[in-house]
N, C-alpha and C. Protein backbone atom coordinates (compact mmCIF):
# COMPACT_ATOMS: atom_id res chain seq x y z
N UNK A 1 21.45 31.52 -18.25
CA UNK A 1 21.64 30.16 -17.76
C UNK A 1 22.19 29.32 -18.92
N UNK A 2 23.15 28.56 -18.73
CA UNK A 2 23.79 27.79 -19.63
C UNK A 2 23.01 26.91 -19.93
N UNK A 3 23.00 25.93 -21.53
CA UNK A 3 22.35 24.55 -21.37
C UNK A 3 22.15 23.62 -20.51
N UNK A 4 23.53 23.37 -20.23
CA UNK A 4 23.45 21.92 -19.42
C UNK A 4 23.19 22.40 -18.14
N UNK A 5 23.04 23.99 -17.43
CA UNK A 5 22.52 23.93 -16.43
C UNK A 5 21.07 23.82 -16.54
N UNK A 6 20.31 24.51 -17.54
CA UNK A 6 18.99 24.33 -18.11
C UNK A 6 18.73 23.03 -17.67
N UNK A 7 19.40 21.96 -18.64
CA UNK A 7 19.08 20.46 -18.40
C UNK A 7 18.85 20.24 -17.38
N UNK A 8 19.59 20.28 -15.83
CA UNK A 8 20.15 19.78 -14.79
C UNK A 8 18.76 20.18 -14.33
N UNK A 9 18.32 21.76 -14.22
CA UNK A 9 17.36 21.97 -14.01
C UNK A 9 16.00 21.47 -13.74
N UNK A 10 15.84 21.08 -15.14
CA UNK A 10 14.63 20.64 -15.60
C UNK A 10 14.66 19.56 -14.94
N UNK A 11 15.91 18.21 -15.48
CA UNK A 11 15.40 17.01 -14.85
C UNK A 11 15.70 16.91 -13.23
N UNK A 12 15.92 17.81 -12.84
CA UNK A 12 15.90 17.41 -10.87
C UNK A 12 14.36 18.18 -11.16
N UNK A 13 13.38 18.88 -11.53
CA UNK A 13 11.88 19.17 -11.60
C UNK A 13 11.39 18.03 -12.07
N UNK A 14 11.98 17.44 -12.67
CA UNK A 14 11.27 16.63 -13.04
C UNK A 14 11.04 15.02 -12.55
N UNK A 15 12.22 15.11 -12.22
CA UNK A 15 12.77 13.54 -10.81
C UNK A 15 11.74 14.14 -9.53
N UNK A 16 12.19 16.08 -8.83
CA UNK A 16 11.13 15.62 -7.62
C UNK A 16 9.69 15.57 -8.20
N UNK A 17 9.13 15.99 -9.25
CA UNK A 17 7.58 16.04 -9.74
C UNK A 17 7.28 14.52 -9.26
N UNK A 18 8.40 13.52 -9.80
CA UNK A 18 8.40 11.88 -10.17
C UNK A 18 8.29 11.31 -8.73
N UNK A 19 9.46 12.00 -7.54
CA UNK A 19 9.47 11.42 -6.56
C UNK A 19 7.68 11.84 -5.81
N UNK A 20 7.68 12.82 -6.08
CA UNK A 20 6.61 13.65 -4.89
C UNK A 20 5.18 12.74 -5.30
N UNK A 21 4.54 12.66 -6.50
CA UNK A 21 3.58 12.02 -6.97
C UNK A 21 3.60 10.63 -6.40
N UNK A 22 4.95 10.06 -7.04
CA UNK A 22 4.91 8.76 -6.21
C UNK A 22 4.72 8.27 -4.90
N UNK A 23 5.69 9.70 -4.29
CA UNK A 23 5.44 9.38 -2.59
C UNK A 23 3.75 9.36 -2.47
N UNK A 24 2.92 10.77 -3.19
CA UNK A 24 1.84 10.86 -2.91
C UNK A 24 0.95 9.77 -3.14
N UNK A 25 0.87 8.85 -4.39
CA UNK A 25 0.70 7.77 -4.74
C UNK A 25 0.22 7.02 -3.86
N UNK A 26 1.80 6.23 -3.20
CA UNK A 26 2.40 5.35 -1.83
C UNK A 26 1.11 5.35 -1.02
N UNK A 27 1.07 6.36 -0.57
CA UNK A 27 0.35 6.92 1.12
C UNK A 27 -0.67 6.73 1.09
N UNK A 28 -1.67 7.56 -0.66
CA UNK A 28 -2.92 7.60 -0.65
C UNK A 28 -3.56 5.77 -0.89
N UNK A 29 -2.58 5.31 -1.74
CA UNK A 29 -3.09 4.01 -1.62
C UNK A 29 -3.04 2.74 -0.58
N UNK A 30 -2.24 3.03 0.64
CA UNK A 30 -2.52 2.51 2.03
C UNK A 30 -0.94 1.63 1.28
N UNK A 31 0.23 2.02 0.60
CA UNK A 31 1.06 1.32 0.46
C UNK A 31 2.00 0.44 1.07
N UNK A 32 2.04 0.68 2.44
CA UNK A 32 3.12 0.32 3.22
C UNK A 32 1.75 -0.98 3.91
N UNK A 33 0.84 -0.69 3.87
CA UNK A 33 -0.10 -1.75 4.03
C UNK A 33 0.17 -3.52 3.52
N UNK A 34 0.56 -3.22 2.40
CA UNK A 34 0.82 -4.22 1.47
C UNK A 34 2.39 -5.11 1.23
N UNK A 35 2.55 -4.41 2.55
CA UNK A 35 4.30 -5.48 2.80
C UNK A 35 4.13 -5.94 4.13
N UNK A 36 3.31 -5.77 4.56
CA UNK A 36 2.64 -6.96 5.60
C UNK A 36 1.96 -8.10 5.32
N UNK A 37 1.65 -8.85 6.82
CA UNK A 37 0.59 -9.82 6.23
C UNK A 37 -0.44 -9.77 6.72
N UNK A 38 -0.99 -8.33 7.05
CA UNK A 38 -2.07 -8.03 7.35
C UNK A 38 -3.32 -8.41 6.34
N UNK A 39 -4.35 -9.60 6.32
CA UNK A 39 -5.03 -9.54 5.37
C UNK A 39 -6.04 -8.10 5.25
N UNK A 40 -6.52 -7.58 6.30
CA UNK A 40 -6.91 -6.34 5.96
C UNK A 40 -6.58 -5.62 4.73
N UNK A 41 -5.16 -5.57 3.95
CA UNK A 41 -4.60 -5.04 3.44
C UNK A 41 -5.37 -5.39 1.96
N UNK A 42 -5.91 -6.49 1.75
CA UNK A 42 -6.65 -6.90 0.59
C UNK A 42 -7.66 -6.40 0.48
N UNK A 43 -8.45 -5.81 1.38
CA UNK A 43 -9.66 -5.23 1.04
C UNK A 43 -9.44 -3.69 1.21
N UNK A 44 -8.03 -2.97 1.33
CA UNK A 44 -7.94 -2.01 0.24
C UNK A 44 -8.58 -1.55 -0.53
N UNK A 45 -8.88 -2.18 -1.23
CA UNK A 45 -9.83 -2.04 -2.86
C UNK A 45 -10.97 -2.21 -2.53
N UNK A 46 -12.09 -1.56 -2.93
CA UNK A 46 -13.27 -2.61 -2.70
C UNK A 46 -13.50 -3.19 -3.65
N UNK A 47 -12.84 -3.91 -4.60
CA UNK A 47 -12.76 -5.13 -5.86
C UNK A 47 -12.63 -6.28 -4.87
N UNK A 48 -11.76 -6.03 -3.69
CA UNK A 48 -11.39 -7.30 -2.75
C UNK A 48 -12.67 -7.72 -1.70
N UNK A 49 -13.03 -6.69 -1.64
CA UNK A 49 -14.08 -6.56 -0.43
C UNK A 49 -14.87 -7.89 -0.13
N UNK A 50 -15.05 -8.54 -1.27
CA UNK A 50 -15.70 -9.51 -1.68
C UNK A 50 -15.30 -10.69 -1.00
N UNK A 51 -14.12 -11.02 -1.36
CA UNK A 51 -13.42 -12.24 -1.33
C UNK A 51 -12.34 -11.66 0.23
N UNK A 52 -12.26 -10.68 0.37
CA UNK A 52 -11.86 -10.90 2.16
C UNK A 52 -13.01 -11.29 3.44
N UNK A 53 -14.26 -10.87 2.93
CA UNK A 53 -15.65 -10.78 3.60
C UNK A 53 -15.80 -12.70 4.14
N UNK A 54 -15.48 -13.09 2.67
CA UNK A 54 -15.66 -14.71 2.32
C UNK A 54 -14.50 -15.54 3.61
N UNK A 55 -13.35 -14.97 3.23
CA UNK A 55 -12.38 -15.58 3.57
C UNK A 55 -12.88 -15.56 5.54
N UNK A 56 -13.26 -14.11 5.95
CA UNK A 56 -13.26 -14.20 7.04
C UNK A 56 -14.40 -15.04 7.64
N UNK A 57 -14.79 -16.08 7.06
CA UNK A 57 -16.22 -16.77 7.55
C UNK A 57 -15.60 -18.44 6.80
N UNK A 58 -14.19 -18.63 6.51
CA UNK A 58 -13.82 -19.54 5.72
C UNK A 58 -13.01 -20.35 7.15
N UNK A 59 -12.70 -21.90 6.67
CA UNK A 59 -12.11 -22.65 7.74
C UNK A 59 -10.24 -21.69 7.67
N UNK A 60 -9.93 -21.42 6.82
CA UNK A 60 -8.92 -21.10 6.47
C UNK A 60 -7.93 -20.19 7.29
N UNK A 61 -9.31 -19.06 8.27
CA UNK A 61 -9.27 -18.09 8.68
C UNK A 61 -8.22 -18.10 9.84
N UNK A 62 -8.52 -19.40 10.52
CA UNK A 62 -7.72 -19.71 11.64
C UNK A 62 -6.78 -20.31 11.45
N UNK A 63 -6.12 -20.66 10.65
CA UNK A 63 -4.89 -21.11 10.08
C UNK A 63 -3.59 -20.55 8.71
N UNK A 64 -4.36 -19.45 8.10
CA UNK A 64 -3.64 -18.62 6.77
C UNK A 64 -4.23 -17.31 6.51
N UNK A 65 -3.13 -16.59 6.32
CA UNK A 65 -3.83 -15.09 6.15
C UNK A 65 -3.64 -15.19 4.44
N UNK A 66 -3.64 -14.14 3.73
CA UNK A 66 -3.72 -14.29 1.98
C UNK A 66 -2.65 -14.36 1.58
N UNK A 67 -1.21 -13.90 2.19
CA UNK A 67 -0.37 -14.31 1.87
C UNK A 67 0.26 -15.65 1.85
N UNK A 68 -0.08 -16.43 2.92
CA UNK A 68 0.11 -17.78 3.18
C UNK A 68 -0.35 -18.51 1.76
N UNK A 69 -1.76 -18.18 0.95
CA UNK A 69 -2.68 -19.00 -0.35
C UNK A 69 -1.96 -18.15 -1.32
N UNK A 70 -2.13 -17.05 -1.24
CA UNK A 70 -1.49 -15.82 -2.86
C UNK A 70 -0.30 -15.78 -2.96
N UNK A 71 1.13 -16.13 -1.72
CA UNK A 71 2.63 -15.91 -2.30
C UNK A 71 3.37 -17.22 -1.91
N UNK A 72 4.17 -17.55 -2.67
CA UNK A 72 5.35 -18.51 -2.78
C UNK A 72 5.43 -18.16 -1.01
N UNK A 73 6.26 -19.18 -0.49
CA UNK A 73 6.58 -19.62 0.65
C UNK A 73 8.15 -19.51 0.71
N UNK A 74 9.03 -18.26 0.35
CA UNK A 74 9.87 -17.99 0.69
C UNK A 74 10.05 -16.50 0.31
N UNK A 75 10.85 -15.63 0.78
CA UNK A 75 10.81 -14.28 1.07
C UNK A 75 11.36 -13.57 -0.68
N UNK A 76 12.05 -13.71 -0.89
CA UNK A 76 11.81 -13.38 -2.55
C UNK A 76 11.33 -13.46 -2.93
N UNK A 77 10.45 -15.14 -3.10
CA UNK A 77 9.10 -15.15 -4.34
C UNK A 77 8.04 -14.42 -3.57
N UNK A 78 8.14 -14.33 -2.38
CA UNK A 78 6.63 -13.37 -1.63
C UNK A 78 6.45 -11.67 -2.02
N UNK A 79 7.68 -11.76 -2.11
CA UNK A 79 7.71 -9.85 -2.66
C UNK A 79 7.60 -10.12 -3.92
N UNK A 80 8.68 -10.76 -4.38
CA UNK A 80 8.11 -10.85 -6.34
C UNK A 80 6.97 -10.37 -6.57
N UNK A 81 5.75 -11.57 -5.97
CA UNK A 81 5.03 -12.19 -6.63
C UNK A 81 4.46 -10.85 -6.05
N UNK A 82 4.17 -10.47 -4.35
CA UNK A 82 3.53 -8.88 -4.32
C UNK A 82 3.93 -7.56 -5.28
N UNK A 83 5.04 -7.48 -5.54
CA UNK A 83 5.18 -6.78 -6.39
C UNK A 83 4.82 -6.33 -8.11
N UNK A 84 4.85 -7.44 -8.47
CA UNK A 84 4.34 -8.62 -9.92
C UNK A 84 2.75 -7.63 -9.47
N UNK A 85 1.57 -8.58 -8.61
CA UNK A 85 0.22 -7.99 -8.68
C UNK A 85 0.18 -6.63 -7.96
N UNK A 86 1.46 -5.61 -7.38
CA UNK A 86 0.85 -4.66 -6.90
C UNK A 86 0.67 -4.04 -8.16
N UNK A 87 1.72 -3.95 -8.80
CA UNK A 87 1.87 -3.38 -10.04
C UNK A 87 0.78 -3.32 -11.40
N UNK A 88 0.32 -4.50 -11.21
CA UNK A 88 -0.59 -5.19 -12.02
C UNK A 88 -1.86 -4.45 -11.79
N UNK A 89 -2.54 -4.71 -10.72
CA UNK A 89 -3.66 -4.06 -9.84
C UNK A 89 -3.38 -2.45 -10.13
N UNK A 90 -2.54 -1.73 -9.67
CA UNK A 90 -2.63 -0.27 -9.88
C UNK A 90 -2.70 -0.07 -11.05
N UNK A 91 -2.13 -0.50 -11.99
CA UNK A 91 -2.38 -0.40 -13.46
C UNK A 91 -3.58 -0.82 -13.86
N UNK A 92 -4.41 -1.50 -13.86
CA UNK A 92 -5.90 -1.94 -14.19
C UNK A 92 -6.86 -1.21 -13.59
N UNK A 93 -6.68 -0.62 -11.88
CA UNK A 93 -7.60 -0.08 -10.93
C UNK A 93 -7.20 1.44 -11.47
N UNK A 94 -5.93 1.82 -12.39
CA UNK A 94 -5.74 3.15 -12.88
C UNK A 94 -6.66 3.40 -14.22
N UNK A 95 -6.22 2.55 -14.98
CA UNK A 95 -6.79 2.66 -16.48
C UNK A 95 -8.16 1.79 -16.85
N UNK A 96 -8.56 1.02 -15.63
CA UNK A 96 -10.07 0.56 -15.50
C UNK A 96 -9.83 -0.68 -16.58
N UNK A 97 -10.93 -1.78 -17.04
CA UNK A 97 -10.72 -2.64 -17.60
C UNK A 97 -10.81 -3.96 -16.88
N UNK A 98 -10.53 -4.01 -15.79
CA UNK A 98 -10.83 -5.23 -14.99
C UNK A 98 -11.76 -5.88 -15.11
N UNK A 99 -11.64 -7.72 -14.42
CA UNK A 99 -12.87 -8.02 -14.95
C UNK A 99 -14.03 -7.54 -13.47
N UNK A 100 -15.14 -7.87 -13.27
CA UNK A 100 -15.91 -7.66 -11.49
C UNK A 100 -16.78 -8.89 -11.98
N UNK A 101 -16.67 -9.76 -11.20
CA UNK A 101 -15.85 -9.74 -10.07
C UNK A 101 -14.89 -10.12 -10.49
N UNK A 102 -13.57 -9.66 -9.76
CA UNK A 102 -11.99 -9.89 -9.88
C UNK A 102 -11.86 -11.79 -10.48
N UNK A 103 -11.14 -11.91 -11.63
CA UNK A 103 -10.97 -13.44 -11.58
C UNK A 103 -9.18 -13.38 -11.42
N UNK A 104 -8.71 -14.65 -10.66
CA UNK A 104 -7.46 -14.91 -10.84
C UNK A 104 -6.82 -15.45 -11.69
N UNK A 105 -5.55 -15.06 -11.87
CA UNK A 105 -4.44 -15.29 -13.04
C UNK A 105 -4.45 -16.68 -13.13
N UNK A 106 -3.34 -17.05 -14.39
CA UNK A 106 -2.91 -18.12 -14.57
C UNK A 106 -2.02 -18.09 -13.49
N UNK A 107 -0.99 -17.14 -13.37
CA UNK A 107 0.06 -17.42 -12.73
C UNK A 107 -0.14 -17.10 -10.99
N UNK A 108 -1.17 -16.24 -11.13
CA UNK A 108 -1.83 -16.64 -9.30
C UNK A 108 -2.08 -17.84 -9.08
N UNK A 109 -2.72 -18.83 -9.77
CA UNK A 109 -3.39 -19.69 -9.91
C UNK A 109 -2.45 -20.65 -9.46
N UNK A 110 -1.24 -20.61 -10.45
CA UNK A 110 -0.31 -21.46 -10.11
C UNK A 110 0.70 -21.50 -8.34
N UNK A 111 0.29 -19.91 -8.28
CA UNK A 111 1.59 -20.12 -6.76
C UNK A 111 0.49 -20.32 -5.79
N UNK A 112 -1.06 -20.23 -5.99
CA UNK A 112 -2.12 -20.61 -4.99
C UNK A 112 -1.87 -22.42 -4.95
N UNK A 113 -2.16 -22.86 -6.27
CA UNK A 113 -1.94 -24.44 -6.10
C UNK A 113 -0.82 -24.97 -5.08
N UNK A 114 0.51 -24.56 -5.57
CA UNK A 114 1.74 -24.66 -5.00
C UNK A 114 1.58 -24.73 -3.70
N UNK A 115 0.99 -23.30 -2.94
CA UNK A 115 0.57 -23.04 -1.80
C UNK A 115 -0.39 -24.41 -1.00
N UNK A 116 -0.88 -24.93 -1.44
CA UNK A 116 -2.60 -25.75 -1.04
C UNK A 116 -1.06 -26.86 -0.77
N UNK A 117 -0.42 -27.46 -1.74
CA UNK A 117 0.54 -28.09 -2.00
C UNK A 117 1.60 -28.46 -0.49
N UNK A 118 1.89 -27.13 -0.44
CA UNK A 118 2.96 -27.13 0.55
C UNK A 118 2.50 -26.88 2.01
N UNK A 119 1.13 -26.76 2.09
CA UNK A 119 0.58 -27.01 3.60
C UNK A 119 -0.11 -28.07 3.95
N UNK A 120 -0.39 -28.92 2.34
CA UNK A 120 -0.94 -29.91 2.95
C UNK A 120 -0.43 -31.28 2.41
N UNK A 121 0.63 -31.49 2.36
CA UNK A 121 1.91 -32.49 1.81
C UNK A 121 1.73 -33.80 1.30
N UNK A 122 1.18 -33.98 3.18
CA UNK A 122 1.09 -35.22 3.36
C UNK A 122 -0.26 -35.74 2.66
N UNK A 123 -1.00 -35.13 2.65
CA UNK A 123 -2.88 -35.60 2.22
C UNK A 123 -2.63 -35.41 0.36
N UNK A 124 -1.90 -34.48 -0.14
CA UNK A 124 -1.48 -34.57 -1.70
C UNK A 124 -0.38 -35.80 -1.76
N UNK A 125 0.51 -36.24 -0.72
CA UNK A 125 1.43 -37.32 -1.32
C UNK A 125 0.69 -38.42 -1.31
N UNK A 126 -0.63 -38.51 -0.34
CA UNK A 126 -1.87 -39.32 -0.18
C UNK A 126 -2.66 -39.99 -1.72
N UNK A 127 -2.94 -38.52 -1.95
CA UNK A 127 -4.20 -38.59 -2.74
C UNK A 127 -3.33 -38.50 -4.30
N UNK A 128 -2.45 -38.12 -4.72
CA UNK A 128 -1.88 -37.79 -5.71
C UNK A 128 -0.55 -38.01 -5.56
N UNK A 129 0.05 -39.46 -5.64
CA UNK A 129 1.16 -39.43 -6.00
C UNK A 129 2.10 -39.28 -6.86
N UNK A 130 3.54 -39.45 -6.78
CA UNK A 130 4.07 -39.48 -7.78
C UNK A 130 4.54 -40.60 -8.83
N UNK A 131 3.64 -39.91 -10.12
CA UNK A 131 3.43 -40.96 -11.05
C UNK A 131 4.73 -41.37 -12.10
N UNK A 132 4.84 -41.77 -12.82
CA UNK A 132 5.64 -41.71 -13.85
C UNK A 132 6.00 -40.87 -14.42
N UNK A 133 7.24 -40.81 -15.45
CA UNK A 133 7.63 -39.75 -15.94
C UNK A 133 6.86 -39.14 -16.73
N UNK A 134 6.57 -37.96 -16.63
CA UNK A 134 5.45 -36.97 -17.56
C UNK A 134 4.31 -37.14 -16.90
N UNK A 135 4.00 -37.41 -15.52
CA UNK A 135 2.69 -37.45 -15.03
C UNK A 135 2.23 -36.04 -14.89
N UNK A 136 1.08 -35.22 -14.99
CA UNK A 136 0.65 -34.41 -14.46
C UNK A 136 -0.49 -34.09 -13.48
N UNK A 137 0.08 -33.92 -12.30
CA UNK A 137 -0.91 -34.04 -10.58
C UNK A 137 -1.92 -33.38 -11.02
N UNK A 138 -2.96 -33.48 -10.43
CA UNK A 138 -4.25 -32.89 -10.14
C UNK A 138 -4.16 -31.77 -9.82
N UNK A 139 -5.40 -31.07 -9.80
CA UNK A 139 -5.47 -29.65 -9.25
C UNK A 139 -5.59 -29.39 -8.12
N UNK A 140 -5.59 -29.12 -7.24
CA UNK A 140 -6.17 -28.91 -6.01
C UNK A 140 -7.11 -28.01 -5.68
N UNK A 141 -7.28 -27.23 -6.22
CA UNK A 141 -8.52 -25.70 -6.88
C UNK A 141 -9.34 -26.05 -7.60
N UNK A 142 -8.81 -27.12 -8.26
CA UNK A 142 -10.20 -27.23 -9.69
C UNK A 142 -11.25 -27.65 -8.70
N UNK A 143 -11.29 -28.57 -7.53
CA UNK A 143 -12.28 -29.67 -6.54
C UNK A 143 -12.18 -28.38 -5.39
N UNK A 144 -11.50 -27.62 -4.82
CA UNK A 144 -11.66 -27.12 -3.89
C UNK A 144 -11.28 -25.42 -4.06
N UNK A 145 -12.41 -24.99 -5.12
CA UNK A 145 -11.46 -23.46 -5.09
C UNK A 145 -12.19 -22.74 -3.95
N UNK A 146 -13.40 -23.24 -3.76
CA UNK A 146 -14.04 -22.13 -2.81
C UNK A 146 -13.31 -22.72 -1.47
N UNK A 147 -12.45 -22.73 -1.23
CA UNK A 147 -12.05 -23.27 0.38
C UNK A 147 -11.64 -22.13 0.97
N UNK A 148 -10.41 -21.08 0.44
CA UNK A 148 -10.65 -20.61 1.17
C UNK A 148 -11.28 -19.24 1.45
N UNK A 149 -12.20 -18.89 0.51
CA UNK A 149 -13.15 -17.69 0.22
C UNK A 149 -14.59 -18.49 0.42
N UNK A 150 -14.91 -19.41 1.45
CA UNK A 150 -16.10 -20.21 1.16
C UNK A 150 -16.86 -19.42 2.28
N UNK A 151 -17.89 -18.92 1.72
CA UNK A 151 -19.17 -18.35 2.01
C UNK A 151 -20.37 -18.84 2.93
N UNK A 152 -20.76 -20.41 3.30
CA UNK A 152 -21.50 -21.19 3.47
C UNK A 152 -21.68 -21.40 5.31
């Protein structure tokens, strides 16, 4: 066998090793789950178990599934941003290290605010207007994070 057929060899063994694992990957982790907006799909994990349990006993329930609070509100930043934490999550739930219970990002943090933001417009142009130059708005999480994982 020549070199470069050697080569050719090896790396198509080694691309399907890459594809096959991954496919196997995909499936075992309920992947195709997670390009819906099935909230089911969050308690996947049982790291989530927690905070989907919450959500389903929350006012929220009847009006937003987790994608509606966890992704940007247009179809790019929604995959991004799923993509961004699928990635994130398999890597931490692979090599362990997480915190329990799960805390959210800065940058979750930020497209959740955004989110609270853009469904409820009118009651933030209310309560928090727009101030002068360099103003910085309120939180909307800091006063209301348990809203929509609220337990009570």
């Amino acid at each position: 066998m020549t070199p470069s057929r050697w080569l050719f060899s090896l790396a198509a063994v080694l691309v399907g090793a890459a594809a096959g694992l991954g496919t196997y990957t995909f499936a075992y982790a309920k992947g195709g789950s997670y390009l819906t907006d099935n909230p089911a799909a969050c308690a996947n994990c049982h790291v989530m178990r927690g905070q989907f349990d919450a959500w389903t006993k929350s006012s929220h329930r009847q009006v937003a599934t987790c994608n509606d609070c966890h992704t940007p509100h247009n179809t790019i930043g929604k995959y991004a941003v799923k993509a961004r934490n699928g990635f994130l999550h398999s890597a931490w739930f692979t090599i362990g290290g997480f915190p329990e219970p799960i805390r959210i990002t800065e940058a979750s943090r930020a497209v959740t605010e955004g989110a609270c933001r853009h469904c409820h417009q009118e009651i933030v142009a209310a309560v928090d207007p727009d101030g002068p130059v360099g103003h910085t708005p309120g939180s909307c999480i800091r006063c209301h994070a348990t809203v929509g994982h609220w337990t009570r």
